[in-house]
N, C-alpha and C. Protein backbone atom coordinates (compact mmCIF):
# COMPACT_ATOMS: atom_id res chain seq x y z
N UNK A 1 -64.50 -11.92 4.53
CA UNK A 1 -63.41 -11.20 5.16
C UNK A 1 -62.06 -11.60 4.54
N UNK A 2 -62.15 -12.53 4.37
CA UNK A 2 -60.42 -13.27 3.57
C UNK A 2 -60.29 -12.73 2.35
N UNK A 3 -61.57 -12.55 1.10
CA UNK A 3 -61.48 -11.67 0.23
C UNK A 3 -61.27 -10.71 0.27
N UNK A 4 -61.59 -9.93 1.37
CA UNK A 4 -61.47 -8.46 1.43
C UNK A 4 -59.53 -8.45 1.77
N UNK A 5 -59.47 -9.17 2.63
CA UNK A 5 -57.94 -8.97 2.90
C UNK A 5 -57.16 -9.18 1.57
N UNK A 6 -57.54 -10.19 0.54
CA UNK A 6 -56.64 -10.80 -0.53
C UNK A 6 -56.32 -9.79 -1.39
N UNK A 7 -57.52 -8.92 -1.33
CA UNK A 7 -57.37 -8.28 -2.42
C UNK A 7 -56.69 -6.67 -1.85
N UNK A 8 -56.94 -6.34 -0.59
CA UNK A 8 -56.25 -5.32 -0.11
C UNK A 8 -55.02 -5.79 -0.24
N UNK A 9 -54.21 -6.99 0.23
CA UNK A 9 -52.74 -7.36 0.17
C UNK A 9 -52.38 -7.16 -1.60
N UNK A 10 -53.57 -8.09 -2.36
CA UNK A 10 -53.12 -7.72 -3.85
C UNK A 10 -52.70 -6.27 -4.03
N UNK A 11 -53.42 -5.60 -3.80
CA UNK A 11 -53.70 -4.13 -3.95
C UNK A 11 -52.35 -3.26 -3.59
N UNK A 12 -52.15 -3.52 -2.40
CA UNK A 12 -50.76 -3.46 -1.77
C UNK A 12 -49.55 -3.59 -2.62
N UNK A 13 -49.18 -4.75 -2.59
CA UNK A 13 -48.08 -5.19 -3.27
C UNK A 13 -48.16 -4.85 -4.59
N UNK A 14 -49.37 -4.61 -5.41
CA UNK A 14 -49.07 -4.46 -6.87
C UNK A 14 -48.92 -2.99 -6.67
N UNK A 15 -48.84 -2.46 -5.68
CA UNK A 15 -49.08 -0.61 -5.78
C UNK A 15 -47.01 -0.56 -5.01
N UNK A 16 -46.72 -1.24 -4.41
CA UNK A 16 -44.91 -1.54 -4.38
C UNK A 16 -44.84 -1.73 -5.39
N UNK A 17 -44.90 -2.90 -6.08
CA UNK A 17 -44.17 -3.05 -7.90
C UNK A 17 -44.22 -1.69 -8.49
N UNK A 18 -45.44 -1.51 -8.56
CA UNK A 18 -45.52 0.27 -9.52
C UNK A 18 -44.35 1.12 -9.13
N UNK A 19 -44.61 1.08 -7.71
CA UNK A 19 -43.49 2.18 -7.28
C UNK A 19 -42.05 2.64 -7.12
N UNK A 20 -41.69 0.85 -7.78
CA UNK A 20 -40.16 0.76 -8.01
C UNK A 20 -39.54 0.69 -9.63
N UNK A 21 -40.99 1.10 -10.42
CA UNK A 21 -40.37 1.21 -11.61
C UNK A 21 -39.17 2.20 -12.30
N UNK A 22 -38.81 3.32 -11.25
CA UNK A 22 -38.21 4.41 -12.69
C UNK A 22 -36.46 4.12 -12.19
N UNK A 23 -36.04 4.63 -12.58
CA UNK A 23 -34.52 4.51 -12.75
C UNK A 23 -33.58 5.81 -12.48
N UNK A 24 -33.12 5.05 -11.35
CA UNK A 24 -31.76 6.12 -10.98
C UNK A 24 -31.28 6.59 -12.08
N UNK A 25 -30.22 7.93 -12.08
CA UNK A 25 -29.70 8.58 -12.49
C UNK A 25 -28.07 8.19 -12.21
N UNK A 26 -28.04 8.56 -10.58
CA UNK A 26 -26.72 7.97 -10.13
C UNK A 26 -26.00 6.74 -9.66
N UNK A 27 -24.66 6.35 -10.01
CA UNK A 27 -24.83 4.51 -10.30
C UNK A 27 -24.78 4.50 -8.44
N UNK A 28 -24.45 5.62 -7.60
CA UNK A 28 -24.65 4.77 -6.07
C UNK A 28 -26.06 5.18 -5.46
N UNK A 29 -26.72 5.17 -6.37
CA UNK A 29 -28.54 5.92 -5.97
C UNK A 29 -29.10 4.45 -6.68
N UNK A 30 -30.05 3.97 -6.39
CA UNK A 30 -30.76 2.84 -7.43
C UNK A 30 -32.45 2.50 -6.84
N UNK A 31 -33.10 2.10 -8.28
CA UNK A 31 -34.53 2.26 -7.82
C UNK A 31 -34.96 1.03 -7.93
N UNK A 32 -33.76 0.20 -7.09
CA UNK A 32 -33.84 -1.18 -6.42
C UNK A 32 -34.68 -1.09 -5.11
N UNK A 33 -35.21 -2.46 -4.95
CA UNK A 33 -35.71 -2.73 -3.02
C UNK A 33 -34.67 -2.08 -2.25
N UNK A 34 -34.56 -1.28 -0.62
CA UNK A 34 -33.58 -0.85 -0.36
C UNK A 34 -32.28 -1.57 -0.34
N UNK A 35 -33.03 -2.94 0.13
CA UNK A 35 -31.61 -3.88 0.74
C UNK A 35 -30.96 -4.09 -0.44
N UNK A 36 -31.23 -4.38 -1.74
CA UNK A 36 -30.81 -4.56 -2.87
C UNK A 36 -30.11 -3.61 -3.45
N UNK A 37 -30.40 -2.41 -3.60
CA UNK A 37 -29.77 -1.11 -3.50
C UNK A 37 -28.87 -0.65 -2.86
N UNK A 38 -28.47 -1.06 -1.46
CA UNK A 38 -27.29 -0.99 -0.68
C UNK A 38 -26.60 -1.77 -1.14
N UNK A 39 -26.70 -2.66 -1.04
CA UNK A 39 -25.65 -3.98 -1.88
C UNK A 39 -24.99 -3.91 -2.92
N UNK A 40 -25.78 -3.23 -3.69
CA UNK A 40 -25.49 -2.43 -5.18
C UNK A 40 -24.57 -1.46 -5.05
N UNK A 41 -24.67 -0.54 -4.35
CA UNK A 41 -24.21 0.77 -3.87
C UNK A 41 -22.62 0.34 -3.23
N UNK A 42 -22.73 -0.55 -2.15
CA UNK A 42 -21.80 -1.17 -1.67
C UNK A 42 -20.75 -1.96 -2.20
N UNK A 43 -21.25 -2.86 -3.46
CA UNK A 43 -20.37 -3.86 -4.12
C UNK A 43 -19.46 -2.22 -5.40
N UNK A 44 -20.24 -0.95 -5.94
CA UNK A 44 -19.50 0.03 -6.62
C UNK A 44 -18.84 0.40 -5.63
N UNK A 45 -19.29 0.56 -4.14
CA UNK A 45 -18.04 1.58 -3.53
C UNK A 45 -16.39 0.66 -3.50
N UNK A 46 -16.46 -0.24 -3.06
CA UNK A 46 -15.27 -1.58 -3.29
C UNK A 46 -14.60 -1.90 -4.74
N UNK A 47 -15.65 -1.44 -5.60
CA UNK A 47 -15.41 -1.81 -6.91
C UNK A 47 -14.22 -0.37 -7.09
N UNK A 48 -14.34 0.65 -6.51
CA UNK A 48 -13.39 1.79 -6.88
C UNK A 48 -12.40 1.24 -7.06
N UNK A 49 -11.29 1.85 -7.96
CA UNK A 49 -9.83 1.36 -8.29
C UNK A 49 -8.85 2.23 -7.27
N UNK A 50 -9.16 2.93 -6.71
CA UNK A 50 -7.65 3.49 -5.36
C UNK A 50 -7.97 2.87 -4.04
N UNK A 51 -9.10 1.78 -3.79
CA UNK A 51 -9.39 0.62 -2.73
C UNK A 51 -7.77 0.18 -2.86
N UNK A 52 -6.96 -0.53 -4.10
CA UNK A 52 -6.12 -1.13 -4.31
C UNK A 52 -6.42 -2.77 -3.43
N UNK A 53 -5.49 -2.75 -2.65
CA UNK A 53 -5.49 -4.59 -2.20
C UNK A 53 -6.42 -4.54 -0.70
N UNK A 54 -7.26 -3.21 -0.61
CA UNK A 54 -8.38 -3.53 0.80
C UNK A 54 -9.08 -4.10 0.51
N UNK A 55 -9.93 -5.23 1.39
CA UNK A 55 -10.44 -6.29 1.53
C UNK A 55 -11.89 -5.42 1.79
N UNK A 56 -13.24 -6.15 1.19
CA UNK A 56 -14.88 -5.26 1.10
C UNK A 56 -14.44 -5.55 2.50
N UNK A 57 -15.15 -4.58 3.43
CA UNK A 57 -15.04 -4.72 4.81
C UNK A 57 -16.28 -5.71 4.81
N UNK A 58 -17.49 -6.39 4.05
CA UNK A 58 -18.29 -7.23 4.43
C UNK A 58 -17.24 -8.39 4.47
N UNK A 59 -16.30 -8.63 4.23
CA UNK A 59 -15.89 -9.99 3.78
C UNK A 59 -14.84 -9.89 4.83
N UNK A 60 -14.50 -9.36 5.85
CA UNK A 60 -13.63 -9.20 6.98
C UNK A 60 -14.39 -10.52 8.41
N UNK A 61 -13.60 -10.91 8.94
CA UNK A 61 -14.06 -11.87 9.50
C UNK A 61 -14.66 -11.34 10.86
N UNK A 62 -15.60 -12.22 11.58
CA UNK A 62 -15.94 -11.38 12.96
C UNK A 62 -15.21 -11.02 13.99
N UNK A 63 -14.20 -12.01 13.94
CA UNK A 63 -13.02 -11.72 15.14
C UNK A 63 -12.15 -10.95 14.77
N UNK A 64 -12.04 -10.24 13.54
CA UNK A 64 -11.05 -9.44 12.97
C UNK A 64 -10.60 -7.88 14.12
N UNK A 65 -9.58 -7.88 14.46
CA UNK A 65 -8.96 -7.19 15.19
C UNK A 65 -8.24 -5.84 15.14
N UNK A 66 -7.66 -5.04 15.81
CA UNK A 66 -7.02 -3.62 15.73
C UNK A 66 -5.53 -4.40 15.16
N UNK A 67 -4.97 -5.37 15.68
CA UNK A 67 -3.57 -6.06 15.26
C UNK A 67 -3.65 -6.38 13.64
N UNK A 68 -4.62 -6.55 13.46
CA UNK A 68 -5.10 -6.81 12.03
C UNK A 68 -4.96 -5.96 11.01
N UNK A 69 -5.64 -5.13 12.10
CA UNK A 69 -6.34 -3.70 11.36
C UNK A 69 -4.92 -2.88 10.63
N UNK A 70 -3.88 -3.01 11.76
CA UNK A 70 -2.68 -1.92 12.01
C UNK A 70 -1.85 -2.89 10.62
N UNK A 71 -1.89 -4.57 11.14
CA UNK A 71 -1.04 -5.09 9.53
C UNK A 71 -1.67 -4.95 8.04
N UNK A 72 -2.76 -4.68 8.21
CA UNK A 72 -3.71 -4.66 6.71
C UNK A 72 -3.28 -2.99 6.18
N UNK A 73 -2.35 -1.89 7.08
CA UNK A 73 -2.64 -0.70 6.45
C UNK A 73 -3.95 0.48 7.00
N UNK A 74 -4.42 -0.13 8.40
CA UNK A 74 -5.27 0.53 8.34
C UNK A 74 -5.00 2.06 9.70
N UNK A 75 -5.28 2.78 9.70
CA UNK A 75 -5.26 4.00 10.57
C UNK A 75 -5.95 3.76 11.45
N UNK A 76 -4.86 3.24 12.69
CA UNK A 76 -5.94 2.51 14.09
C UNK A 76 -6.01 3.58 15.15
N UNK A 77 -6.99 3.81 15.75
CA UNK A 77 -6.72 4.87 17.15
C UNK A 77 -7.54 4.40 17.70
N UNK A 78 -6.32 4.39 19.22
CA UNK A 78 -6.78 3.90 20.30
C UNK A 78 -5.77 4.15 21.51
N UNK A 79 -5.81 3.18 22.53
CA UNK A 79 -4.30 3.55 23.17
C UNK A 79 -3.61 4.19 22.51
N UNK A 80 -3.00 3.72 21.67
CA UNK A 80 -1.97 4.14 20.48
C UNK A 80 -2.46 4.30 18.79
N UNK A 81 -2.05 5.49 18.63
CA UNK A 81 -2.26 5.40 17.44
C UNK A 81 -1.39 5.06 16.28
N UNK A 82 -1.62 4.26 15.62
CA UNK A 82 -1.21 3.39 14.36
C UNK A 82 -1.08 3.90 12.78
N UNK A 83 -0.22 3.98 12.54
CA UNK A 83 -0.70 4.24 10.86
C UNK A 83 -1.13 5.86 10.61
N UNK A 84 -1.03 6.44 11.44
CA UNK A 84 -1.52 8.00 11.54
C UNK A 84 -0.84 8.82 10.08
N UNK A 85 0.38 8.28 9.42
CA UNK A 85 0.51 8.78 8.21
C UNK A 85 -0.84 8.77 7.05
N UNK A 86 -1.23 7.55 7.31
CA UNK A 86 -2.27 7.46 6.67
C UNK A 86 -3.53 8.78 6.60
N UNK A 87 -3.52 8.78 7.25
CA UNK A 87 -4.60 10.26 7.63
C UNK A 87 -4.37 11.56 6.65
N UNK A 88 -3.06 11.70 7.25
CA UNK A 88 -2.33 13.26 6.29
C UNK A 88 -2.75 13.05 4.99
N UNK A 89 -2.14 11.58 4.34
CA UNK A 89 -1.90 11.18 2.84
C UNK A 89 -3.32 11.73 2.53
N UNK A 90 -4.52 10.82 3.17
CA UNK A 90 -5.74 11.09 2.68
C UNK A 90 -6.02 12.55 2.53
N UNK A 91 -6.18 13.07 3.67
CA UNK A 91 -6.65 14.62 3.31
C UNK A 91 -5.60 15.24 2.61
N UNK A 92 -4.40 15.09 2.47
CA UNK A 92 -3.59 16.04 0.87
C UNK A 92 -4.39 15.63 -0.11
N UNK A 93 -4.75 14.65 -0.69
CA UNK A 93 -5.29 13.86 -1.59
C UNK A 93 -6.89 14.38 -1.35
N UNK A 94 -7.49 14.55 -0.57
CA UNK A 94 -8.63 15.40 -0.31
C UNK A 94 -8.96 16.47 -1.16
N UNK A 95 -7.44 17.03 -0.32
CA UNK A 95 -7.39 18.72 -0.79
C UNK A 95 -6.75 19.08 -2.20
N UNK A 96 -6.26 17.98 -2.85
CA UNK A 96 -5.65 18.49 -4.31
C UNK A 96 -7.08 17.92 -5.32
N UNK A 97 -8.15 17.32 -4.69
CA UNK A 97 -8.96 16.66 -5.25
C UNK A 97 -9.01 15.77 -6.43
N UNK A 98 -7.83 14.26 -5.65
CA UNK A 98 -7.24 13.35 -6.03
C UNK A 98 -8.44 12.16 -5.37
N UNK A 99 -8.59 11.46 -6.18
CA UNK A 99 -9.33 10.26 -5.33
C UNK A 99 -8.37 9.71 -3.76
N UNK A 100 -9.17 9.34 -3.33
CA UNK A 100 -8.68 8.60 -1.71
C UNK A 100 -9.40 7.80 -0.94
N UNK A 101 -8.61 7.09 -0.30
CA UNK A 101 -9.49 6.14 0.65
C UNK A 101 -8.31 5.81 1.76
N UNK A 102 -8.98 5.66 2.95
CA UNK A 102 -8.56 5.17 4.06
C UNK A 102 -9.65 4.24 5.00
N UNK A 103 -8.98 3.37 5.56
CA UNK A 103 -9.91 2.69 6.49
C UNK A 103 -9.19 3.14 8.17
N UNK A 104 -10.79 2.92 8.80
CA UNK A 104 -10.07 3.69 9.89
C UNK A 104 -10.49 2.58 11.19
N UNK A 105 -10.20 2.08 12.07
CA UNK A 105 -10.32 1.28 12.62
C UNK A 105 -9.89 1.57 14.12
N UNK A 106 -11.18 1.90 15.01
CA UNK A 106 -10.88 1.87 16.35
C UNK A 106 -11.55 1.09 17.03
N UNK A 107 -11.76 1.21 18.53
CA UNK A 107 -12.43 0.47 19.90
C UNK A 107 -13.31 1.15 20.66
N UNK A 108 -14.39 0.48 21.21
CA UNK A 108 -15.14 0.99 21.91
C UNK A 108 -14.81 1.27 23.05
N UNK A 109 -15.22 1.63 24.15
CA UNK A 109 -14.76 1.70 25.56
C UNK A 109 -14.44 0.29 25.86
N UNK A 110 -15.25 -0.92 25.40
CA UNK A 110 -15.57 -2.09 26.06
C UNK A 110 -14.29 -3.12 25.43
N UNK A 111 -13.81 -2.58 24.12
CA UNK A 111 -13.31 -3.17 23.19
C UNK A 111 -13.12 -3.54 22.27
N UNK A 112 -14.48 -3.25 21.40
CA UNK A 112 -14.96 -4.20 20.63
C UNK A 112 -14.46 -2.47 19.28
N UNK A 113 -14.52 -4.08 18.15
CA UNK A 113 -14.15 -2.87 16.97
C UNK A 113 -14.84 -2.15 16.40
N UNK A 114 -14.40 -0.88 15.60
CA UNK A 114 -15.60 -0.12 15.04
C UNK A 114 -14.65 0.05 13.85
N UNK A 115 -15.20 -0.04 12.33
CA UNK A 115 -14.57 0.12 11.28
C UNK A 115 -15.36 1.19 10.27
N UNK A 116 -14.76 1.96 9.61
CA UNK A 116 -15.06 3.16 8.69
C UNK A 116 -13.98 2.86 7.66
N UNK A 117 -14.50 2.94 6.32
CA UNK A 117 -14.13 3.50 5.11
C UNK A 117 -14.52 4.89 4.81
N UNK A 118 -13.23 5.60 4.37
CA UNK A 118 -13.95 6.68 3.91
C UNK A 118 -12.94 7.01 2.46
N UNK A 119 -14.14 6.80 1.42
CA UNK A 119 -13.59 6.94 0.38
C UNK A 119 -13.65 8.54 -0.58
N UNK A 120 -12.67 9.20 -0.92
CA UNK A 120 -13.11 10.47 -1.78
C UNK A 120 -13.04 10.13 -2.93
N UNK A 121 -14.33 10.26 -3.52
CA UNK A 121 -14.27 9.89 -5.00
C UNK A 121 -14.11 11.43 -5.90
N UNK A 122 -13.49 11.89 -6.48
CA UNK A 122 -12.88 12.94 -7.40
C UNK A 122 -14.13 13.26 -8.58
N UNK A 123 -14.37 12.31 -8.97
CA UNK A 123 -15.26 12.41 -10.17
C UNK A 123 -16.82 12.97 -9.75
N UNK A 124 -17.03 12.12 -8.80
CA UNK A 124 -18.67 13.05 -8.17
C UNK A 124 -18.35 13.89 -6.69
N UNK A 125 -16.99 14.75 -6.89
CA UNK A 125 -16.85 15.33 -5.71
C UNK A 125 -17.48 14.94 -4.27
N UNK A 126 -17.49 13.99 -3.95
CA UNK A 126 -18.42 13.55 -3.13
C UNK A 126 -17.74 12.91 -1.81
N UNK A 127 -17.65 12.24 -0.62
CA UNK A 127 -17.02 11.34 0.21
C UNK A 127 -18.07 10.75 0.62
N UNK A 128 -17.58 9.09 0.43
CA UNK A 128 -18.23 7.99 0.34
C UNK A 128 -17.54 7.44 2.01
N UNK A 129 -19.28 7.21 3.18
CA UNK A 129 -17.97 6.75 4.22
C UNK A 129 -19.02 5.33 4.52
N UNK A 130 -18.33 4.28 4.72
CA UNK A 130 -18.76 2.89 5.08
C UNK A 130 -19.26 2.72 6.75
N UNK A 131 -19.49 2.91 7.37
CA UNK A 131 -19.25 2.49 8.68
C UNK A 131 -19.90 0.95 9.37
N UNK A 132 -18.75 0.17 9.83
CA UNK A 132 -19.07 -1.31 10.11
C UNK A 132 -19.54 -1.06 11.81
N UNK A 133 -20.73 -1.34 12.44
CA UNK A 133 -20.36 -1.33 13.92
C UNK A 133 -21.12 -2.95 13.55
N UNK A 134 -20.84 -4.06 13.27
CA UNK A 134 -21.37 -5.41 13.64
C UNK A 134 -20.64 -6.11 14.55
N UNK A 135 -19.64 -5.38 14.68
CA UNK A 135 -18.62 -6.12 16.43
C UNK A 135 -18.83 -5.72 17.68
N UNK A 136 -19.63 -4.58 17.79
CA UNK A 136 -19.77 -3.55 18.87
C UNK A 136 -20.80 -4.64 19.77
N UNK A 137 -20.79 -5.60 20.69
CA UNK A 137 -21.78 -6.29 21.16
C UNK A 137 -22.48 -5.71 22.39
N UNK A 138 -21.96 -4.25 22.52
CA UNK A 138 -22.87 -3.11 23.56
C UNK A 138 -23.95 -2.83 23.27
N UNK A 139 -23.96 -2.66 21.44
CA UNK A 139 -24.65 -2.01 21.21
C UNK A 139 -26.45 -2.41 20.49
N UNK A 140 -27.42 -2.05 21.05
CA UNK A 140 -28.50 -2.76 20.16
C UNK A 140 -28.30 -3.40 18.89
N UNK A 141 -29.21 -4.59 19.13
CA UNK A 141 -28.58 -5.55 18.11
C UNK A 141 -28.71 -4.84 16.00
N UNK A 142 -30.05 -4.30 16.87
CA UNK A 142 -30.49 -3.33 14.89
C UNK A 142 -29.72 -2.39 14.67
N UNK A 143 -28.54 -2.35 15.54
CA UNK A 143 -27.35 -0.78 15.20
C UNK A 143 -26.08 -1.43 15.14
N UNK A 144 -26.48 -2.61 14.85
CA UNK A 144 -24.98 -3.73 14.30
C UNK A 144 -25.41 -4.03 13.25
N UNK A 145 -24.87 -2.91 12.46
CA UNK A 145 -24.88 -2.71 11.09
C UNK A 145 -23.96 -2.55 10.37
N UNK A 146 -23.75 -2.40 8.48
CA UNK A 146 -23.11 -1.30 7.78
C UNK A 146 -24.04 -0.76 7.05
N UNK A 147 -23.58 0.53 6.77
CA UNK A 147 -24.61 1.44 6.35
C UNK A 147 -23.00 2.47 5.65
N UNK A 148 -23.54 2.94 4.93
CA UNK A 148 -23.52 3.75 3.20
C UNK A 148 -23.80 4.52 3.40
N UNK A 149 -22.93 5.86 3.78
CA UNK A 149 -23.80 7.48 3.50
C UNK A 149 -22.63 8.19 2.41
N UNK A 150 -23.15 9.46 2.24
CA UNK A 150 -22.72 10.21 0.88
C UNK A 150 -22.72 11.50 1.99
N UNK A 151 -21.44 12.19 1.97
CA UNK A 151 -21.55 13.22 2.33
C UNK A 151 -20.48 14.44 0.99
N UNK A 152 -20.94 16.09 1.59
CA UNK A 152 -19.90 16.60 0.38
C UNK A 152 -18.97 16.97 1.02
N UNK A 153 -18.16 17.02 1.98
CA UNK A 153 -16.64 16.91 2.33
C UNK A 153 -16.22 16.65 3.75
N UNK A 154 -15.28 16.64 3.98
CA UNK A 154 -14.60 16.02 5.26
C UNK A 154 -13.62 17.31 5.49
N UNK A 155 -13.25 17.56 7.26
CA UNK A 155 -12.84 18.64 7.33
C UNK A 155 -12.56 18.18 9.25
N UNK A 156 -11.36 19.00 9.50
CA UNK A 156 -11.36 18.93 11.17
C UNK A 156 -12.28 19.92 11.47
N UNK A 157 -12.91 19.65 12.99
CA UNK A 157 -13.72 20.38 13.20
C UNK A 157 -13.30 20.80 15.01
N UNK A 158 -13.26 21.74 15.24
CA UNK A 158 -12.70 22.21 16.72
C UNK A 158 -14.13 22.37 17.12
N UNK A 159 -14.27 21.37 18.53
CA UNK A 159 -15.07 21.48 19.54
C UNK A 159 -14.60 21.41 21.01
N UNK A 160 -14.74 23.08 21.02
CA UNK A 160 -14.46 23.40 22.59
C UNK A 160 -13.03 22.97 22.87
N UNK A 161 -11.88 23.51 21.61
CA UNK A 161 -10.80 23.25 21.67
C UNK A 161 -10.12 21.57 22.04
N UNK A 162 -11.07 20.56 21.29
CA UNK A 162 -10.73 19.12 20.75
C UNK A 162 -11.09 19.16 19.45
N UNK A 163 -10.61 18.93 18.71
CA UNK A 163 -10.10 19.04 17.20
C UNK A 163 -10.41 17.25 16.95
N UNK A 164 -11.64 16.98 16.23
CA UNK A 164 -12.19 15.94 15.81
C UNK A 164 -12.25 15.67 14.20
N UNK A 165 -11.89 14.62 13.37
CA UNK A 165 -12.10 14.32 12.13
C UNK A 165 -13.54 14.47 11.53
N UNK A 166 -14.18 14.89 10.63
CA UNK A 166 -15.55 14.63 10.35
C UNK A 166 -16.07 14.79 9.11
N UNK A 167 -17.13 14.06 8.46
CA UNK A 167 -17.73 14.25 7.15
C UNK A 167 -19.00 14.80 7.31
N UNK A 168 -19.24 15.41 6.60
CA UNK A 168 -20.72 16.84 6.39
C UNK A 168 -20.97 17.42 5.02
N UNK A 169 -22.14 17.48 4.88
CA UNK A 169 -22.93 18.11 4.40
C UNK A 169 -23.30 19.49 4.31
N UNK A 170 -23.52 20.43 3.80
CA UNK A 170 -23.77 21.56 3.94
C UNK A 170 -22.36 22.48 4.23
N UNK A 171 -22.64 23.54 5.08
CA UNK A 171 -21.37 24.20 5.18
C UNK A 171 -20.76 24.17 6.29
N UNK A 172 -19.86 23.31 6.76
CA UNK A 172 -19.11 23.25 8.28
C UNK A 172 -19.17 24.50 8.94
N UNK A 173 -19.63 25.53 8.34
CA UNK A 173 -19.69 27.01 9.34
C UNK A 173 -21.02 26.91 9.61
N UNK A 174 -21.82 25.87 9.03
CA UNK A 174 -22.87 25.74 9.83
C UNK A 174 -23.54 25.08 10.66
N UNK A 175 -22.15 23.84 10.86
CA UNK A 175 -22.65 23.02 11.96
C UNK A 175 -22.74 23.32 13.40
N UNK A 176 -23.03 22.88 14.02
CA UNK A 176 -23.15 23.09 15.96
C UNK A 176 -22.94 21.55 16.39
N UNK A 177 -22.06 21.01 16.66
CA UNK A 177 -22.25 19.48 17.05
C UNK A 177 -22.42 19.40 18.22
N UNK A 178 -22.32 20.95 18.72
CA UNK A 178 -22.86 20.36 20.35
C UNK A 178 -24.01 20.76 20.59
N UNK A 179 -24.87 21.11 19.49
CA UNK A 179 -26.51 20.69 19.15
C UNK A 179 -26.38 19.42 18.85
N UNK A 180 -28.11 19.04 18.93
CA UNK A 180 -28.50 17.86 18.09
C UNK A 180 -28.23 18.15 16.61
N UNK A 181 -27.81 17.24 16.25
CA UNK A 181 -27.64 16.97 14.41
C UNK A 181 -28.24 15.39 14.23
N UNK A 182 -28.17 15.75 13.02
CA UNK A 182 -28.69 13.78 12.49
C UNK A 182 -27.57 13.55 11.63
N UNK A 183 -27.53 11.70 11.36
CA UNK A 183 -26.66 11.43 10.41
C UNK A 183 -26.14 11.93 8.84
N UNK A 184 -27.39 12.70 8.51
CA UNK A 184 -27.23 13.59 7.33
C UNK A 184 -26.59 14.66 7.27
N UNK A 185 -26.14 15.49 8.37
CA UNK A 185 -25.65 16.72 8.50
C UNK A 185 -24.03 16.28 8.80
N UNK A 186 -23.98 15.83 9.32
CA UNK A 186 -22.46 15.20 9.51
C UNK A 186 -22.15 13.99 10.34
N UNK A 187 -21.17 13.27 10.69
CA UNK A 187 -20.68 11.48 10.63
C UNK A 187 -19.32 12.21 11.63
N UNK A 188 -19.26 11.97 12.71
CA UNK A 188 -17.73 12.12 13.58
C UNK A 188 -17.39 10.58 13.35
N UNK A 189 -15.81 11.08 12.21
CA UNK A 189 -15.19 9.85 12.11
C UNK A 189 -14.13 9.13 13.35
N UNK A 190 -13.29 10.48 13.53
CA UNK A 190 -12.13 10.37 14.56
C UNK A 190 -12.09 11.38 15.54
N UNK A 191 -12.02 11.05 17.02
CA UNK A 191 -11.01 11.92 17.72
C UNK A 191 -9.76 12.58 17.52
N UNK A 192 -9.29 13.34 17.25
CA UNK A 192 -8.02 13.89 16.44
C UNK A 192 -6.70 13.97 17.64
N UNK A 193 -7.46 15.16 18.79
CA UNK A 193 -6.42 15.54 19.81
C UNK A 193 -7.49 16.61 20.24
């Protein structure tokens, strides 16, 4: 019985090696292990040159704060909103299809912070958005994460006359957000008004 297992586990694992041989195309796609591949993906999105002096949001400390957030430059909403120039800049820069980035930094009901990068990269028409929830201590511990998605543009979106920030996929005339959607179809960054 131990043979039989050794060689099913051999069997296994040498049939993973096989399967990670071929090679991305795109440098934020990679036919790395996943976790290795995010990391990868993650250390190019930071590596962009219009980041300028923002700090990788992995390297932000745990107690790092909205007071923080608002002196680092970042577009805070909450009580008050902070830095809200920031917003406009980005989407002109959106819309002339200029590279951009903003970090966006709000609170949960409870308090706790929630952080987004959202970067437009020009060259692969694309928007790159970061989202940090590892402060959120409401929330299940496996959804205190960051996670890396790729969407193709960002756009306000009016629901039921509240006008929300958002990144999507496909064609915003074809979303319904007050259907179910998944994280692939679109990402609600901000409450707008």
């Amino acid at each position: 019985m131990k043979r039989l297992f050794c060689l099913l586990f051999i069997a296994l694992f040498g049939f993973g090696l096989v399967g990670c041989g071929s090679k991305a195309a795109d440098p934020m796609e990679s036919a790395e292990p996943e976790e290795t591949a995010e990391i990868s993906a993650l250390d190019a999105f930071y590596a962009h040159p219009v980041l300028g002096d923002y700090a990788d949001i992995r390297t932000l400390d745990a107690d790092y704060n909205t007071e923080q957030a608002q002196l680092d430059g970042c577009f805070v909403i909450g009580a008050m909103v902070h830095n809200d120039y920031l917003y406009s800049e980005f989407m002109e820069h959106y819309q002339n299809q200029e590279d951009a980035f903003i970090r966006v930094a709000q609170s949960t009901i409870e308090g706790d912070l929630i952080l987004t990068d959202i970067l437009y990269d020009s060259s692969s028409d694309r928007v790159l958005l970061v989202h940090d929830s590892t402060r959120d201590a409401f929330s299940a511990e496996a959804d205190r994460v960051i996670t890396l998605r790729t969407y193709a543009g960002t756009a306000e979106y009016d629901l039921d006359g509240s006008l929300y920030w958002i990144a999507f996929n496909g064609e915003i005339t074809d979303l319904n957000l007050k259907e179910e959607y998944s994280l692939d179809q679109a990402f609600v960054i901000a409450y707008i008004n």
